[in-house]
PDB file of N, CA and C in Angstrom:
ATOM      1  N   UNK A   1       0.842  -1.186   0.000  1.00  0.00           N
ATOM      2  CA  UNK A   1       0.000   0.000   0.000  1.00  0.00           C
ATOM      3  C   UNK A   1       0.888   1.250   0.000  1.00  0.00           C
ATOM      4  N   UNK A   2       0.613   2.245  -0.869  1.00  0.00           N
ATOM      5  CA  UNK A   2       1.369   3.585  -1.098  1.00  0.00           C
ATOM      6  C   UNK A   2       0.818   4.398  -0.045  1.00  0.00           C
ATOM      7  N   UNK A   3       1.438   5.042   0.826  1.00  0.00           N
ATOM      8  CA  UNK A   3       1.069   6.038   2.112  1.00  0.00           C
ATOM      9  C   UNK A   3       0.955   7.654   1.017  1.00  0.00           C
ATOM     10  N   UNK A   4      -0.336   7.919   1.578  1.00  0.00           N
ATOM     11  CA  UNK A   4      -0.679   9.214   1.125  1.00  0.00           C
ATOM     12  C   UNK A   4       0.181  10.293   2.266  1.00  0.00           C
ATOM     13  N   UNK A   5       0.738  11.141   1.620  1.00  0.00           N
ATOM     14  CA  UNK A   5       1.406  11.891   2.533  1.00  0.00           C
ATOM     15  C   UNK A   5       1.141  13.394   2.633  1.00  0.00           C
ATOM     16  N   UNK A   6       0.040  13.477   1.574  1.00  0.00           N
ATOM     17  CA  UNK A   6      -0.596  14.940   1.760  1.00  0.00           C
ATOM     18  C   UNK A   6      -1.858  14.850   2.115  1.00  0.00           C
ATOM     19  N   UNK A   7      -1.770  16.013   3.334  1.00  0.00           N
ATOM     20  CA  UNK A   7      -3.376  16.053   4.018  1.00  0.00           C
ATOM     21  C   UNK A   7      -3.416  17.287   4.401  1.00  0.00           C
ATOM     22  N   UNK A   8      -4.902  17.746   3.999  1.00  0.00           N
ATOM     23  CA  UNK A   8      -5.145  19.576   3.818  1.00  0.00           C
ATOM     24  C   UNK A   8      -6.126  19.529   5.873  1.00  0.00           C
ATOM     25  N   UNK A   9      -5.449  20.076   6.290  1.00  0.00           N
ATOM     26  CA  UNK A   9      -6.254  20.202   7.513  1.00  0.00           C
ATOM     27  C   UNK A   9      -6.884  21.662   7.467  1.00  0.00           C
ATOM     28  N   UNK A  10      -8.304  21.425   8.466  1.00  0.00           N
ATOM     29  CA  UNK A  10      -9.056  22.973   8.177  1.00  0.00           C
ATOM     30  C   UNK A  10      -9.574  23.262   9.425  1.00  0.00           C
ATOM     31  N   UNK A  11      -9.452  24.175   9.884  1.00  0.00           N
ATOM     32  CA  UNK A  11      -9.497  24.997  10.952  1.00  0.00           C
ATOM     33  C   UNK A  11     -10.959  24.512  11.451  1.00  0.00           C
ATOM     34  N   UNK A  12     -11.348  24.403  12.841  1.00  0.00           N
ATOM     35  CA  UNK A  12     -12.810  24.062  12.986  1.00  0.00           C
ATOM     36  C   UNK A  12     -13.004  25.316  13.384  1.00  0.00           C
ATOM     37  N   UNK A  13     -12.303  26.451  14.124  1.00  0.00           N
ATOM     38  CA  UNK A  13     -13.218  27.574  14.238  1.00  0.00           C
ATOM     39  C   UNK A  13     -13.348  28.262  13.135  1.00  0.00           C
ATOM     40  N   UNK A  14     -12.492  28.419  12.003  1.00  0.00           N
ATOM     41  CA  UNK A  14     -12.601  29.624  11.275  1.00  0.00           C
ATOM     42  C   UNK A  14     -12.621  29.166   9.761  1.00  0.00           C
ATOM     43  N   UNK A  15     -12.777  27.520   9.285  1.00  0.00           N
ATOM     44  CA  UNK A  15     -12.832  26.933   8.324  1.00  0.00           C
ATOM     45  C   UNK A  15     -11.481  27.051   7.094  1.00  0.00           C
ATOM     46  N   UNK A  16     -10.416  27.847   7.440  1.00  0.00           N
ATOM     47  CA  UNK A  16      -9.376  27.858   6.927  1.00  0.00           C
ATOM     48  C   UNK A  16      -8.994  26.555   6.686  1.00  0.00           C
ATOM     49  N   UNK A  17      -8.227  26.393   5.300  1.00  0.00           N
ATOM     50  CA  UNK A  17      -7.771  24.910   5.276  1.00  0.00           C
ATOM     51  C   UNK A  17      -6.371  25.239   3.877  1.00  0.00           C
ATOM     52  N   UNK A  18      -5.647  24.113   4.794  1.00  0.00           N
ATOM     53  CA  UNK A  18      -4.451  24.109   3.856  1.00  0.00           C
ATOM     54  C   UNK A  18      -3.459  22.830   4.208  1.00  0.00           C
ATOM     55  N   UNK A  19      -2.873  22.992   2.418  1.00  0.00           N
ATOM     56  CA  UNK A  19      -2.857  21.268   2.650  1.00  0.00           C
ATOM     57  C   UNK A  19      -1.082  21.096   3.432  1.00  0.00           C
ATOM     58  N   UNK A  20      -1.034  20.356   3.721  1.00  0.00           N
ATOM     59  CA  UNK A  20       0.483  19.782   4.421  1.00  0.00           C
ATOM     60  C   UNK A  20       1.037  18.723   4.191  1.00  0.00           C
ATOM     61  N   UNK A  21       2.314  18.747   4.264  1.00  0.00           N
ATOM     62  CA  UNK A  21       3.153  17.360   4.176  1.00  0.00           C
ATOM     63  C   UNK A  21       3.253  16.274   5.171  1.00  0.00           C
ATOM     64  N   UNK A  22       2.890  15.450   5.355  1.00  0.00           N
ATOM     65  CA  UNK A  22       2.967  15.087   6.796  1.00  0.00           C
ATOM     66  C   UNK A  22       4.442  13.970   6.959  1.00  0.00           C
ATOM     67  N   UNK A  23       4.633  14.487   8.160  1.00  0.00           N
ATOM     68  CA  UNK A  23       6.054  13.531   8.433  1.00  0.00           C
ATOM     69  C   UNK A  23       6.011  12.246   8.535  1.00  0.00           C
ATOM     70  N   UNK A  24       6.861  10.964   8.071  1.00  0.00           N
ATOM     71  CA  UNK A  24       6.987   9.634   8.047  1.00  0.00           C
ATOM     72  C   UNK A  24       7.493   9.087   9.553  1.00  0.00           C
ATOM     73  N   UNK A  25       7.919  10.423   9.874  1.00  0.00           N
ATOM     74  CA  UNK A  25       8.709   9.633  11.655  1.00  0.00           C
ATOM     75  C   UNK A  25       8.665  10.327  13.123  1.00  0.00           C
ATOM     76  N   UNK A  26       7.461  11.320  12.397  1.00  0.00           N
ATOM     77  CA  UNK A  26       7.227  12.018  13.885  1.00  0.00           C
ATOM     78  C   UNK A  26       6.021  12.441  13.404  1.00  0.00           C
ATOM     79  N   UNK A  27       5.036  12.979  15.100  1.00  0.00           N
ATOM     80  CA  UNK A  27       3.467  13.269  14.821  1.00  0.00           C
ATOM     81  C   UNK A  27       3.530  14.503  15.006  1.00  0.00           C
ATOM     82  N   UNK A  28       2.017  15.472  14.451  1.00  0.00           N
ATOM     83  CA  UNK A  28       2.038  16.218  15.006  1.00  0.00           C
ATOM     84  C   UNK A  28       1.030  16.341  16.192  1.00  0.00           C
ATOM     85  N   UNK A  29       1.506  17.009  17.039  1.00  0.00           N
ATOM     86  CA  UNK A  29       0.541  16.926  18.541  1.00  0.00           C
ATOM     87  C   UNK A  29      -0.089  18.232  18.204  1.00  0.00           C
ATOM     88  N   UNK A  30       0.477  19.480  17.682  1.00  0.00           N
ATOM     89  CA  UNK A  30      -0.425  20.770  17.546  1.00  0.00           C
ATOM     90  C   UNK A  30      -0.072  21.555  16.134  1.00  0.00           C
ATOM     91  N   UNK A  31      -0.846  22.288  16.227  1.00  0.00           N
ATOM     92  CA  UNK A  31      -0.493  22.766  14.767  1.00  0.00           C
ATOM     93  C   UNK A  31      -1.577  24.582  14.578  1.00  0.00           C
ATOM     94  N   UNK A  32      -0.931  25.563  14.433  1.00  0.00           N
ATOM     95  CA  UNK A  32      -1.522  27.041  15.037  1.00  0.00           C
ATOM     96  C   UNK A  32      -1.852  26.957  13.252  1.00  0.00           C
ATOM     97  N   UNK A  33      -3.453  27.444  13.366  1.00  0.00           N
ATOM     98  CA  UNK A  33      -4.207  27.747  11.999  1.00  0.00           C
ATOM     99  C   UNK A  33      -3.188  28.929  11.602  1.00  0.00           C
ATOM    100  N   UNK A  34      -3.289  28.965  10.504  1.00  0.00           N
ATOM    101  CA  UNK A  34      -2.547  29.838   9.490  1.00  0.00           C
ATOM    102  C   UNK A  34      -3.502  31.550   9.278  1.00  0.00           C
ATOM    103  N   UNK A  35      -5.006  31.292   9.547  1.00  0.00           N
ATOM    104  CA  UNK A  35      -5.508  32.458   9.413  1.00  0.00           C
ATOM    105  C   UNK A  35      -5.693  33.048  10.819  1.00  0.00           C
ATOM    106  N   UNK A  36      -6.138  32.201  11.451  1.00  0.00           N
ATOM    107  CA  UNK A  36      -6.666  32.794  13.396  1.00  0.00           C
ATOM    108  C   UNK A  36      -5.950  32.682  14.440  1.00  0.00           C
ATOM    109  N   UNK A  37      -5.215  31.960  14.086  1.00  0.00           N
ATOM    110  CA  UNK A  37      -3.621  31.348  15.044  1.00  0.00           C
ATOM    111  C   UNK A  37      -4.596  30.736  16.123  1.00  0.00           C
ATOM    112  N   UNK A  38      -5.639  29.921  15.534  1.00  0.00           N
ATOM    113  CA  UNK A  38      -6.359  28.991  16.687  1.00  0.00           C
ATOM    114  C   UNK A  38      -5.014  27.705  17.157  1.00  0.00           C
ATOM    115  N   UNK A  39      -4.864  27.089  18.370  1.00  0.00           N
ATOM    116  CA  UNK A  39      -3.783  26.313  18.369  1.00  0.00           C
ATOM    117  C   UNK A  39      -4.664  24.739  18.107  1.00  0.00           C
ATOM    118  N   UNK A  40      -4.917  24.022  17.561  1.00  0.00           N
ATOM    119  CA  UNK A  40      -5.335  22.698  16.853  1.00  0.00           C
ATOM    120  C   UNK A  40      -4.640  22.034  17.831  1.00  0.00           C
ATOM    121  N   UNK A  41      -5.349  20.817  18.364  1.00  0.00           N
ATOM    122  CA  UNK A  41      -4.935  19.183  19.504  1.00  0.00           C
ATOM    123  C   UNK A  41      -5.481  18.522  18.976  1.00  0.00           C
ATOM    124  N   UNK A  42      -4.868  17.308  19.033  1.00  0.00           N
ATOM    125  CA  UNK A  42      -5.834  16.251  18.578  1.00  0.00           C
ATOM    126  C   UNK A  42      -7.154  15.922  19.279  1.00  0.00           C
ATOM    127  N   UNK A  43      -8.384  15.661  18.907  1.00  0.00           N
ATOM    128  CA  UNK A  43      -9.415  15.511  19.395  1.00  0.00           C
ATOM    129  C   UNK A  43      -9.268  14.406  20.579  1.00  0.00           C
ATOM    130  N   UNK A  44     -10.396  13.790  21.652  1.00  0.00           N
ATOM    131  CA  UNK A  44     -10.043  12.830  22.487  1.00  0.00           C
ATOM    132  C   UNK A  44      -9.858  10.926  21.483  1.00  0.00           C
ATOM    133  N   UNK A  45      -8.538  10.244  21.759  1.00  0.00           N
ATOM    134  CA  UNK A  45      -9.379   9.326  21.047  1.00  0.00           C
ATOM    135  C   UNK A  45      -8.452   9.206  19.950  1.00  0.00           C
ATOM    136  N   UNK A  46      -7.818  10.445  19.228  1.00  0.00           N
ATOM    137  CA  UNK A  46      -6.905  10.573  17.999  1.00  0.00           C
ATOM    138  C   UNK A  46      -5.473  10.646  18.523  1.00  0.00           C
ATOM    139  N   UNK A  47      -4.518  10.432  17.471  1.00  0.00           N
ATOM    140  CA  UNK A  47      -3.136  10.182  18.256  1.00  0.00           C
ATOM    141  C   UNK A  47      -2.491  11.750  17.347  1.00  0.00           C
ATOM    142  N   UNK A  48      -3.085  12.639  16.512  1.00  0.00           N
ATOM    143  CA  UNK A  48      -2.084  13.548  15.733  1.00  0.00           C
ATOM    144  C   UNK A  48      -3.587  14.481  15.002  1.00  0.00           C
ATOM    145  N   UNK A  49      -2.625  16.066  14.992  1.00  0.00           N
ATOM    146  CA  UNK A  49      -3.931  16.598  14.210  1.00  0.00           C
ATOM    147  C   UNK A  49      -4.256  16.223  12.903  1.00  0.00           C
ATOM    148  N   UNK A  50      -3.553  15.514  12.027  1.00  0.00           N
ATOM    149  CA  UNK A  50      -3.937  14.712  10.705  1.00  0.00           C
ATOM    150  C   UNK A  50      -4.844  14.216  11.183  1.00  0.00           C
ATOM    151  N   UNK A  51      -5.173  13.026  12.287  1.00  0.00           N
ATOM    152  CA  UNK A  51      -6.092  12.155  12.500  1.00  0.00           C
ATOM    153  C   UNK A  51      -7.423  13.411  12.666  1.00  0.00           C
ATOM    154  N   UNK A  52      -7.258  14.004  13.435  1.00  0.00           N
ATOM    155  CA  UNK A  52      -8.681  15.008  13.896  1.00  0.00           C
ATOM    156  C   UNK A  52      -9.033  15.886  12.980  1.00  0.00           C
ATOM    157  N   UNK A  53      -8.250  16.676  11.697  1.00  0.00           N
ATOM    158  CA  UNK A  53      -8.322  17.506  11.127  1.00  0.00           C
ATOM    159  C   UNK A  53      -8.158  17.560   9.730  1.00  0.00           C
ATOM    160  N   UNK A  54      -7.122  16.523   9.683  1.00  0.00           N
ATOM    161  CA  UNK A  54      -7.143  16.414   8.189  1.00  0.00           C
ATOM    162  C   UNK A  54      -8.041  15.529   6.661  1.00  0.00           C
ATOM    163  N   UNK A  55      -7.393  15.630   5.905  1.00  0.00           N
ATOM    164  CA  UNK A  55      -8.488  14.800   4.650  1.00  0.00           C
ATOM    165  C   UNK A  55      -7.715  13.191   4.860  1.00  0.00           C
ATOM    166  N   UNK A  56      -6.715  13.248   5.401  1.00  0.00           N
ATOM    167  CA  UNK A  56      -5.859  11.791   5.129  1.00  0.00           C
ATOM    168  C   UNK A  56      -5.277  11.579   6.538  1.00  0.00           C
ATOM    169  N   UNK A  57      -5.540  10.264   6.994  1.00  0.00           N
ATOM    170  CA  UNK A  57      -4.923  10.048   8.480  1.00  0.00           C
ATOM    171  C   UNK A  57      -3.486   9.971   8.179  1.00  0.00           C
ATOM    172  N   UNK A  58      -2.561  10.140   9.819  1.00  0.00           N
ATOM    173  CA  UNK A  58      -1.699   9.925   9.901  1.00  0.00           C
ATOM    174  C   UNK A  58      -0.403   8.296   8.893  1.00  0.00           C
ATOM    175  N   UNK A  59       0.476   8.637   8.948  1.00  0.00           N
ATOM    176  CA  UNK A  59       1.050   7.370   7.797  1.00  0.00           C
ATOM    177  C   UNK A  59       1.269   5.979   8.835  1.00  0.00           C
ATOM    178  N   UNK A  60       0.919   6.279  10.212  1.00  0.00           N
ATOM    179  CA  UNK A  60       1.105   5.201  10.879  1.00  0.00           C
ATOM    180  C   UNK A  60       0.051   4.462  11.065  1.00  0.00           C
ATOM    181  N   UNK A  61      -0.879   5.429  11.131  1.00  0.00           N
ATOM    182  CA  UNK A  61      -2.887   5.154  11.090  1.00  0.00           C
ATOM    183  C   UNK A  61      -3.178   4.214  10.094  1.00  0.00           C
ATOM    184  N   UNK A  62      -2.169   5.037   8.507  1.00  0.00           N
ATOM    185  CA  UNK A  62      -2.472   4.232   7.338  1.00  0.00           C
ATOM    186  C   UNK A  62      -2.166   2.936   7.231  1.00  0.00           C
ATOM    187  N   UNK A  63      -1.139   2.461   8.140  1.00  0.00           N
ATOM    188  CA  UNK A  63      -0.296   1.466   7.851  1.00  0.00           C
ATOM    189  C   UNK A  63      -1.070   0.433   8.852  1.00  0.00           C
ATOM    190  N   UNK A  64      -1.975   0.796   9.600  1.00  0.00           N
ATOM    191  CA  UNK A  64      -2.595   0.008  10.841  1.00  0.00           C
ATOM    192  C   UNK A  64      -1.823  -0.645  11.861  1.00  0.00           C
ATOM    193  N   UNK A  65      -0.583   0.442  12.395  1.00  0.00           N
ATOM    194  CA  UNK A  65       0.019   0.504  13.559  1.00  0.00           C
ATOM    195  C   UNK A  65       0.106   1.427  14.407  1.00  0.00           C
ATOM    196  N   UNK A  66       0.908   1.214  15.557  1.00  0.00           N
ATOM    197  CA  UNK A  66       0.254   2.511  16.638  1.00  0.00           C
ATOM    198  C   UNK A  66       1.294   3.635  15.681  1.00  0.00           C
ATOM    199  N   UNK A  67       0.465   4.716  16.304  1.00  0.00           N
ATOM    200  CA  UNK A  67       0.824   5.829  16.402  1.00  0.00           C
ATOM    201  C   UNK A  67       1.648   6.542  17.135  1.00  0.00           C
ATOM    202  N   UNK A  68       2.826   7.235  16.599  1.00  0.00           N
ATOM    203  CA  UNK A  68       3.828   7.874  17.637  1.00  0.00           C
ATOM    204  C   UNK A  68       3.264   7.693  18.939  1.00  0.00           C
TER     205      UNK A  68
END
């Protein structure tokens, strides 16, 4: 299976969205919106804001192993 490695995450307060590279060997835990400087966590339950926010889960998610 080919790991998708681009995922557009979008702001839940202010609907901003833009796409990102996501890293093969580290997560991200936060990530400050680009328009509102809202600071993004992963939701309860998710291991990275890809998982909570983005169009494409994390590459460890993809692979169906744990997560950083």
């Amino acid at each position: 299976m080919d790991l998708l490695l681009q995922s557009t995450i979008t702001c839940p307060d202010c609907g901003y969205a833009k796409e990102e590279t996501m890293p093969t060997d580290a997560c991200w835990y936060f990530y400050q919106c680009g328009h509102c400087a809202t600071l993004l966590k992963p939701k309860p339950g998710d291991c990275c804001v890809f998982c909570s926010y983005g169009t494409v889960k994390c590459p460890p998610i993809q692979e169906n192993k744990k997560c950083c």
